[in-house]
N, C-alpha and C. Protein backbone atom coordinates (compact mmCIF):
# COMPACT_ATOMS: atom_id res chain seq x y z
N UNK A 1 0.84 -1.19 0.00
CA UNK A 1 0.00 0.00 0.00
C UNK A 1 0.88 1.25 0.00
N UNK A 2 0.34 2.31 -0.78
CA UNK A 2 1.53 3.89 -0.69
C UNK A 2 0.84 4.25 0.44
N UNK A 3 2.47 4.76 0.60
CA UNK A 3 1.75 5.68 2.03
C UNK A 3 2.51 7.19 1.75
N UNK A 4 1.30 7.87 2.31
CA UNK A 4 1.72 9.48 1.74
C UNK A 4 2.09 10.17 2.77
N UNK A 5 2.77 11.10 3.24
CA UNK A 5 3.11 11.54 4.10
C UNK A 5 2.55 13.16 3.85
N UNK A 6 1.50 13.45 4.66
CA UNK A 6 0.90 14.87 4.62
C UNK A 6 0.97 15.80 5.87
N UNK A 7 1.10 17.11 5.82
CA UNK A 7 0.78 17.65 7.01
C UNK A 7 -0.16 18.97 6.62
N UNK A 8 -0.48 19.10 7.80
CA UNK A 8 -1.90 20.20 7.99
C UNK A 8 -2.18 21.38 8.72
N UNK A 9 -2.36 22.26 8.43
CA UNK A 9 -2.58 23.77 9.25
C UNK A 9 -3.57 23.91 10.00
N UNK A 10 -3.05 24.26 11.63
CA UNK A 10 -4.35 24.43 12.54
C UNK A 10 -3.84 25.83 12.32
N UNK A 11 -4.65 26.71 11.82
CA UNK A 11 -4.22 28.08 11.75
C UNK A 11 -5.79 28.94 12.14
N UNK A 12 -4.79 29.72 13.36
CA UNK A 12 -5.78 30.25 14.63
C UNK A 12 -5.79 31.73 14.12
N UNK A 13 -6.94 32.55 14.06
CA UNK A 13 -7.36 33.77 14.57
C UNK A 13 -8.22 34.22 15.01
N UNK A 14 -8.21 35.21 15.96
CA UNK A 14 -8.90 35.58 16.93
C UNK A 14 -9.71 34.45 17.39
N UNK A 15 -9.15 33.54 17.95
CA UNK A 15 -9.32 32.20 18.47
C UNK A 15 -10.21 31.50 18.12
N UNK A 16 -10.32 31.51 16.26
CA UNK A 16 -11.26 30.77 15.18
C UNK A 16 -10.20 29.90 14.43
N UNK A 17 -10.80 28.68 14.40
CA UNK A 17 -9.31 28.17 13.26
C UNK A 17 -10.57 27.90 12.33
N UNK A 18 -8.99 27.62 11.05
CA UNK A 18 -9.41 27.98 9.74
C UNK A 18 -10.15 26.78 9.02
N UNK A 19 -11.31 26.33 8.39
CA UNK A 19 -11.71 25.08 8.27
C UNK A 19 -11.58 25.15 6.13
N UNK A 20 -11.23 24.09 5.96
CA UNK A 20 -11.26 24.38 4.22
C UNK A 20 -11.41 22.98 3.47
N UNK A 21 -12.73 23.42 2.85
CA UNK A 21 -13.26 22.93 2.14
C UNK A 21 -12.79 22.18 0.80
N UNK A 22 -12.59 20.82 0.44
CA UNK A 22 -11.73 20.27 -0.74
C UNK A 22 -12.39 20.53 -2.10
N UNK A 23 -12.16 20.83 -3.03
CA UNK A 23 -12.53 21.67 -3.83
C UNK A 23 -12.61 20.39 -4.99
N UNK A 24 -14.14 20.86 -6.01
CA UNK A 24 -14.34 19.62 -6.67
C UNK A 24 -12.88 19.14 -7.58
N UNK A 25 -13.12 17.69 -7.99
CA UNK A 25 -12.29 17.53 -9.23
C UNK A 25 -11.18 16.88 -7.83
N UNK A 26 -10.94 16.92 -6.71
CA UNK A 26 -10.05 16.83 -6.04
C UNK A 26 -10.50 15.23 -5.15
N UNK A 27 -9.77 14.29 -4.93
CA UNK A 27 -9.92 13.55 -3.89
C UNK A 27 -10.52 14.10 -2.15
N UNK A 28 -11.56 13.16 -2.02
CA UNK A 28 -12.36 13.45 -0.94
C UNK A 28 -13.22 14.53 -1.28
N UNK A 29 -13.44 15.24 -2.53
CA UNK A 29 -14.25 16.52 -2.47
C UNK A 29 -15.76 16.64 -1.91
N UNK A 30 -15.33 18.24 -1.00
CA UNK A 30 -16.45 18.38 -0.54
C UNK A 30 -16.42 18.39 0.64
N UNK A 31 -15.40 17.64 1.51
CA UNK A 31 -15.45 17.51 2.73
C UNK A 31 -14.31 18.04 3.31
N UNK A 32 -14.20 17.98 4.59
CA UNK A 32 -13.41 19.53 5.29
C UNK A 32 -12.04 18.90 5.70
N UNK A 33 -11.09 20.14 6.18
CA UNK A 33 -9.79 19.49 6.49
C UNK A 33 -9.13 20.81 6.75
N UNK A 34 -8.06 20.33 7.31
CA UNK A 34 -7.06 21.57 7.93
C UNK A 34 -5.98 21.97 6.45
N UNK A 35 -5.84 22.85 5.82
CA UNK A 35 -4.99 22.85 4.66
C UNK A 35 -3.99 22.49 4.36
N UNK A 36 -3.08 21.95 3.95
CA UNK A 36 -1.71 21.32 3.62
C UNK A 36 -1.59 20.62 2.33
N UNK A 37 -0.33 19.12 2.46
CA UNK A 37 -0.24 19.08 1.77
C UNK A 37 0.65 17.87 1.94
N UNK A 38 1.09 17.41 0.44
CA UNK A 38 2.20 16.16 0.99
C UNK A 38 3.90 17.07 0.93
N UNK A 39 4.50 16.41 1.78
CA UNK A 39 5.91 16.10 1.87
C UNK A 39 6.58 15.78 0.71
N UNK A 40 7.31 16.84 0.19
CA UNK A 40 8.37 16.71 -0.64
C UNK A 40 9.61 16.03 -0.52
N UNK A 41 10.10 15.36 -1.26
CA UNK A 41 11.88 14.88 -1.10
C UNK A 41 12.63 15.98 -0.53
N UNK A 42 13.46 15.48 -0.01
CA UNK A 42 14.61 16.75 0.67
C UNK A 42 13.50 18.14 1.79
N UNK A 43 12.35 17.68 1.86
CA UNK A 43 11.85 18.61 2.80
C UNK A 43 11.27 18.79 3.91
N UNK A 44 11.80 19.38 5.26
CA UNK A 44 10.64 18.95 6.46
C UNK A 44 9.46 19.35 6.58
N UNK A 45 8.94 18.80 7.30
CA UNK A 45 7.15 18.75 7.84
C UNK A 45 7.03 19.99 7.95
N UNK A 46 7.55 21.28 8.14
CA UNK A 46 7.44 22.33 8.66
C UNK A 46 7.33 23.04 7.10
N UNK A 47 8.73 22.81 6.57
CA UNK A 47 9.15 23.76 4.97
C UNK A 47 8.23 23.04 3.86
N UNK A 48 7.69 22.08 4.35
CA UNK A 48 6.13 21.30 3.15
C UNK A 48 4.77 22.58 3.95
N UNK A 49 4.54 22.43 5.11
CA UNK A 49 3.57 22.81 5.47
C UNK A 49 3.60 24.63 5.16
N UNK A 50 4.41 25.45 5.21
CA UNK A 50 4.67 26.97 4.49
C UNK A 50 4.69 27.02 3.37
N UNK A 51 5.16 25.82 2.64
CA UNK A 51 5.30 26.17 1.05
C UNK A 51 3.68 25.94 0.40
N UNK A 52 3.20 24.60 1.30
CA UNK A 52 1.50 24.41 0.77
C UNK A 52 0.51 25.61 1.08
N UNK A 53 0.91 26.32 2.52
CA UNK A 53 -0.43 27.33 2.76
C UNK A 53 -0.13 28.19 2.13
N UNK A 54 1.00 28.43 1.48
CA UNK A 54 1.22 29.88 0.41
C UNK A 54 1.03 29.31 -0.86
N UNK A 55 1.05 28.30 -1.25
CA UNK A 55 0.72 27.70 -2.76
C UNK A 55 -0.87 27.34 -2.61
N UNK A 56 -1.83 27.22 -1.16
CA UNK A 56 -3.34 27.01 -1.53
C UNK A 56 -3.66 27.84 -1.38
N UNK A 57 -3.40 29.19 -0.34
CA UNK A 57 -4.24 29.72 0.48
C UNK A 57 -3.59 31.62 0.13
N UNK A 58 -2.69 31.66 -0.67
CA UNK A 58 -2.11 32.66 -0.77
C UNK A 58 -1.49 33.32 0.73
N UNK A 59 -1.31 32.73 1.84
CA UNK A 59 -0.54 33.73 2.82
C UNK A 59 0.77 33.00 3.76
N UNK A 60 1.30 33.77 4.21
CA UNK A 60 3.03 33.60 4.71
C UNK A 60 2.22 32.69 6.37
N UNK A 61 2.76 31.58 6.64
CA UNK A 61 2.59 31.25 8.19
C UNK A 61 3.80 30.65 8.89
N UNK A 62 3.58 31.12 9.88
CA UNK A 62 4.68 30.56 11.05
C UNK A 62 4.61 29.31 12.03
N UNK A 63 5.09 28.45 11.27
CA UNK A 63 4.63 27.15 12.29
C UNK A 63 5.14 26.42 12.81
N UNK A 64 4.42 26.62 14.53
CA UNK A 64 5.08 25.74 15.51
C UNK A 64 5.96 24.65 15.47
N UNK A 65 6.77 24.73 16.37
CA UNK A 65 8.20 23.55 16.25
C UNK A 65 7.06 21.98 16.53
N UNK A 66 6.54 22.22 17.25
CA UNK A 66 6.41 21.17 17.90
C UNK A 66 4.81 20.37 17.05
N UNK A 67 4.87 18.82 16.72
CA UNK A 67 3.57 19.16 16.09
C UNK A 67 2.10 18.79 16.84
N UNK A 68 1.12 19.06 16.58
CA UNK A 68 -0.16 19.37 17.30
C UNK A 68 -0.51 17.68 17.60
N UNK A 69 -0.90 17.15 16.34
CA UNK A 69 -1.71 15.51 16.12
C UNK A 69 -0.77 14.48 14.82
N UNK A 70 -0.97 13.52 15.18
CA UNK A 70 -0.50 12.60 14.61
C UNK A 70 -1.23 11.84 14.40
N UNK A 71 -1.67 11.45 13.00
CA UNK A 71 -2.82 10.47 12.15
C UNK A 71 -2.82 9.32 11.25
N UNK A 72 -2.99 8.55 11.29
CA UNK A 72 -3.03 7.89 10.35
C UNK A 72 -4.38 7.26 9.60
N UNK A 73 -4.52 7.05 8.21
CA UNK A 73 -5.72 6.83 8.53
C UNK A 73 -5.61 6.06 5.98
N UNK A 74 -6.37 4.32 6.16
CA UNK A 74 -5.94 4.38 5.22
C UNK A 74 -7.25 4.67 4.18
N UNK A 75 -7.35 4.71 3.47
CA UNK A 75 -7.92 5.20 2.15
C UNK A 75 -7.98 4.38 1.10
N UNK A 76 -8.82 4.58 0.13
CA UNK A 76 -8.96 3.69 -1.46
C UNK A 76 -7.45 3.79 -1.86
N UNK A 77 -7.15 4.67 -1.82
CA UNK A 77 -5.96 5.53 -2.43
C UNK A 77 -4.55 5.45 -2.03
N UNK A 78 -4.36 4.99 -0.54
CA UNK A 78 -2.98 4.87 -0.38
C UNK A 78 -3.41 5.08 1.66
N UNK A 79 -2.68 4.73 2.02
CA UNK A 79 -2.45 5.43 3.68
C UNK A 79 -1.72 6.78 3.27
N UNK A 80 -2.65 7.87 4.06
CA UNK A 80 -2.16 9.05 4.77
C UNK A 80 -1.65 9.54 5.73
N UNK A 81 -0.64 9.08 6.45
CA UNK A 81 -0.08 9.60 7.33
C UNK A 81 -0.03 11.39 7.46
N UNK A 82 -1.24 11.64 8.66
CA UNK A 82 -1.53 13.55 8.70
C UNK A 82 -0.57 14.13 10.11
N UNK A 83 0.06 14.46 10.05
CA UNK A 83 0.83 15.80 10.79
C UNK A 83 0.49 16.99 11.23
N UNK A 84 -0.64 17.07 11.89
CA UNK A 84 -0.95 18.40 12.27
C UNK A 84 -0.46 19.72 13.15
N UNK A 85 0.11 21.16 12.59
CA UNK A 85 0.75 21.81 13.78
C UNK A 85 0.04 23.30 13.50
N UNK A 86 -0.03 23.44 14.65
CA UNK A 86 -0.19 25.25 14.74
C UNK A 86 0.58 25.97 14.15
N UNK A 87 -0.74 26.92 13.96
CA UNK A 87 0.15 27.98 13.05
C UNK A 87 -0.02 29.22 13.23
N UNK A 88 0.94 30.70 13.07
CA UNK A 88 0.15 31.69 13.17
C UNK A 88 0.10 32.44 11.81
N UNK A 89 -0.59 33.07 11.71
CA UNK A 89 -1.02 33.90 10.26
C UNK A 89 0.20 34.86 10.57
N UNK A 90 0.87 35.13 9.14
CA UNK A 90 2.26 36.30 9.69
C UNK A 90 1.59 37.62 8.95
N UNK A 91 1.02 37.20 7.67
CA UNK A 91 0.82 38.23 6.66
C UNK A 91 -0.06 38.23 5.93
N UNK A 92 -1.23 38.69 5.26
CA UNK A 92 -1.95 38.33 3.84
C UNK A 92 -3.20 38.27 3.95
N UNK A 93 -4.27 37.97 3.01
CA UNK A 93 -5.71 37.79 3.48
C UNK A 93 -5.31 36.54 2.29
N UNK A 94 -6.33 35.46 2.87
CA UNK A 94 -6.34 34.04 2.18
C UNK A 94 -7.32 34.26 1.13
N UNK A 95 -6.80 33.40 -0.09
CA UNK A 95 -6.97 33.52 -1.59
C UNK A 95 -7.39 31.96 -1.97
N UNK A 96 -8.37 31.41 -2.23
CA UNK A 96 -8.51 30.02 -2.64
C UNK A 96 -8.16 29.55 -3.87
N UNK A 97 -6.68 28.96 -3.82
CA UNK A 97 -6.71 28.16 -5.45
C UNK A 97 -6.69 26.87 -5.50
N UNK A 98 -6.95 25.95 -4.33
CA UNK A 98 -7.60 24.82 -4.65
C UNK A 98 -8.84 23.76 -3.83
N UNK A 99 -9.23 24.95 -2.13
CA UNK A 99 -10.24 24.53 -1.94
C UNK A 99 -11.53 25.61 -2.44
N UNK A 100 -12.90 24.82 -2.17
CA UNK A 100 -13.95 25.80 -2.55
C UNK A 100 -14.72 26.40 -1.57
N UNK A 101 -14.56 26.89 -0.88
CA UNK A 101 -14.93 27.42 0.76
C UNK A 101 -14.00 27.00 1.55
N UNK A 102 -13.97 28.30 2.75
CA UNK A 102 -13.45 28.04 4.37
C UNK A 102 -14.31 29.03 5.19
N UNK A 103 -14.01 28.26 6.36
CA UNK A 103 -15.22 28.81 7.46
C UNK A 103 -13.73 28.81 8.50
N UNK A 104 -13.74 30.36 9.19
CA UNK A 104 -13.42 30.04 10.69
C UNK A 104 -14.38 29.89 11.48
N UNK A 105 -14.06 28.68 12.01
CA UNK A 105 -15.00 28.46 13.55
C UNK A 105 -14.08 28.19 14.50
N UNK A 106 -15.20 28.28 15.41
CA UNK A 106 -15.24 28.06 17.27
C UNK A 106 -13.95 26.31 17.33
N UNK A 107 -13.26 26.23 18.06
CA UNK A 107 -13.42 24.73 18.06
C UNK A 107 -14.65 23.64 18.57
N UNK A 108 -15.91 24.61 19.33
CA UNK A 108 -16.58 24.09 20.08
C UNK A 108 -17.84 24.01 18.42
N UNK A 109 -17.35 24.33 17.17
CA UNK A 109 -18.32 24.58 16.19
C UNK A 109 -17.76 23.19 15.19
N UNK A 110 -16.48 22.75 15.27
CA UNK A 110 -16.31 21.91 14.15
C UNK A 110 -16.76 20.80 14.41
N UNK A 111 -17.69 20.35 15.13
CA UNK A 111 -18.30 19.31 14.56
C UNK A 111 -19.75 18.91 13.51
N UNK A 112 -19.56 20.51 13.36
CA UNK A 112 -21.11 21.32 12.40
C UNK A 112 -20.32 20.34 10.69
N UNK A 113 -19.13 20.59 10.48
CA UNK A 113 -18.63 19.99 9.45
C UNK A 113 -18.07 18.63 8.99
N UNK A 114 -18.33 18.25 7.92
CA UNK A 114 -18.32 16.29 6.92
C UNK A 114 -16.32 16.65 6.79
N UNK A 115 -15.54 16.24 7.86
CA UNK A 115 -14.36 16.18 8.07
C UNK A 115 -13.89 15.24 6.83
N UNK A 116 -12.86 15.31 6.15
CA UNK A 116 -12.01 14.02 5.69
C UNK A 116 -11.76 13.26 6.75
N UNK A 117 -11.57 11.91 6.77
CA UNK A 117 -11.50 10.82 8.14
C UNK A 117 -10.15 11.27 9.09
N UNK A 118 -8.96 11.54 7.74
CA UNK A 118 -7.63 11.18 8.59
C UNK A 118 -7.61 12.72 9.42
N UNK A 119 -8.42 14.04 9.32
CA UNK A 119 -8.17 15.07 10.11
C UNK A 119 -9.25 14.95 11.19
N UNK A 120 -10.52 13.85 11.28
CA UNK A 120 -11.30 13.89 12.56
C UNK A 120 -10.24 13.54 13.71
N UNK A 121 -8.81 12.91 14.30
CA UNK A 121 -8.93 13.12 15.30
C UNK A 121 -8.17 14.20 15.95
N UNK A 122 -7.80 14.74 14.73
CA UNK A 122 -7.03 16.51 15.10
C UNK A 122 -8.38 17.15 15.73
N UNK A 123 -9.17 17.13 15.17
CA UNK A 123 -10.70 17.76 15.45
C UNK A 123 -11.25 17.42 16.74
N UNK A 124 -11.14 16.23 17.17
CA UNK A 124 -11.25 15.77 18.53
C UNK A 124 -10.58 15.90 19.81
N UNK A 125 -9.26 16.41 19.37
CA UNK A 125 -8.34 16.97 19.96
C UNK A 125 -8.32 18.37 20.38
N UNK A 126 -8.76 19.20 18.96
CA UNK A 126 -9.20 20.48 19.43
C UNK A 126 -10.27 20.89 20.66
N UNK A 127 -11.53 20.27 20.58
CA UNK A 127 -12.73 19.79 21.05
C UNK A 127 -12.50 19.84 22.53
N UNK A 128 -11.33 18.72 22.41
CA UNK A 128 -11.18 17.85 24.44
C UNK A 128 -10.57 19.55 24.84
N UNK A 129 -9.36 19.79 23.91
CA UNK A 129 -8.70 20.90 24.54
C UNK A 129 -9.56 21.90 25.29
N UNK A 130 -10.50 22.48 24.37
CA UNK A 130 -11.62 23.19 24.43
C UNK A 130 -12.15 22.83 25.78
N UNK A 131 -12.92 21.95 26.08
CA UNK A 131 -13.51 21.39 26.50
C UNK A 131 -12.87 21.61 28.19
N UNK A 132 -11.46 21.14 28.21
CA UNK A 132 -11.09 21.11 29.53
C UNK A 132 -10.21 22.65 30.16
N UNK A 133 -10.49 23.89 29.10
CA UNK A 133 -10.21 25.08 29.50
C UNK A 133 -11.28 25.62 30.37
């Protein structure tokens, strides 16, 4: 089985993270996910995850050393191994060139949204966090 190695943007403002929508024509379309992308040769989880939110989303982010969730989860298509880390917005207003909607919400709101499988337990994670502040 391939296994893909992806990571994903919890990217917070004014204590809304960013939810984005997979855009038709695309695997899984339609259903929600933290933005990213796969892992390049010669590149870390960190320099994949800046180069994808400025190649989907048009803006510059700064992201945490450390990472948020760790996923796995397999698919028609291959296992996805998801990487999730915080992020902060440095610069820009977000530009969609390959999902078709984003919603910031509450974390206490994402379960209003049809998640891709391998980012529900980043989502559950957000949730507990939530939950036990």
């Amino acid at each position: 089985m391939k296994k893909i190695d992806v990571v994903g943007a919890i990217l917070i403002k004014d204590k809304k993270i960013l939810c984005a929508q997979r855009g038709e024509g695309h695997s899984l379309a339609g259903l929600w996910e933290f933005p990213g992308g796969k892992i390049e040769e010669n590149e870390t989880p960190r320099e994949a995850l800046m180069r994808e939110i400025k190649e989907e989303l048009q803006i510059d982010v700064c992201v945490e050393k450390e990472a948020f969730k760790y996923a796995e989860y397999i698919y028609d298509f291959g296992q996805v191994c998801l990487t999730t880390y915080c992020c902060q917005l440095m610069d820009g207003d977000v530009h969609l060139t390959e999902h078709q909607n984003i919603k910031w919400l509450y974390s206490n709101e994402l379960e209003q949204l049809d998640w891709a499988p391998a980012d529900i337990p980043t989502v559950e994670k957000l949730i507990k966090i939530k939950d036990e502040e």
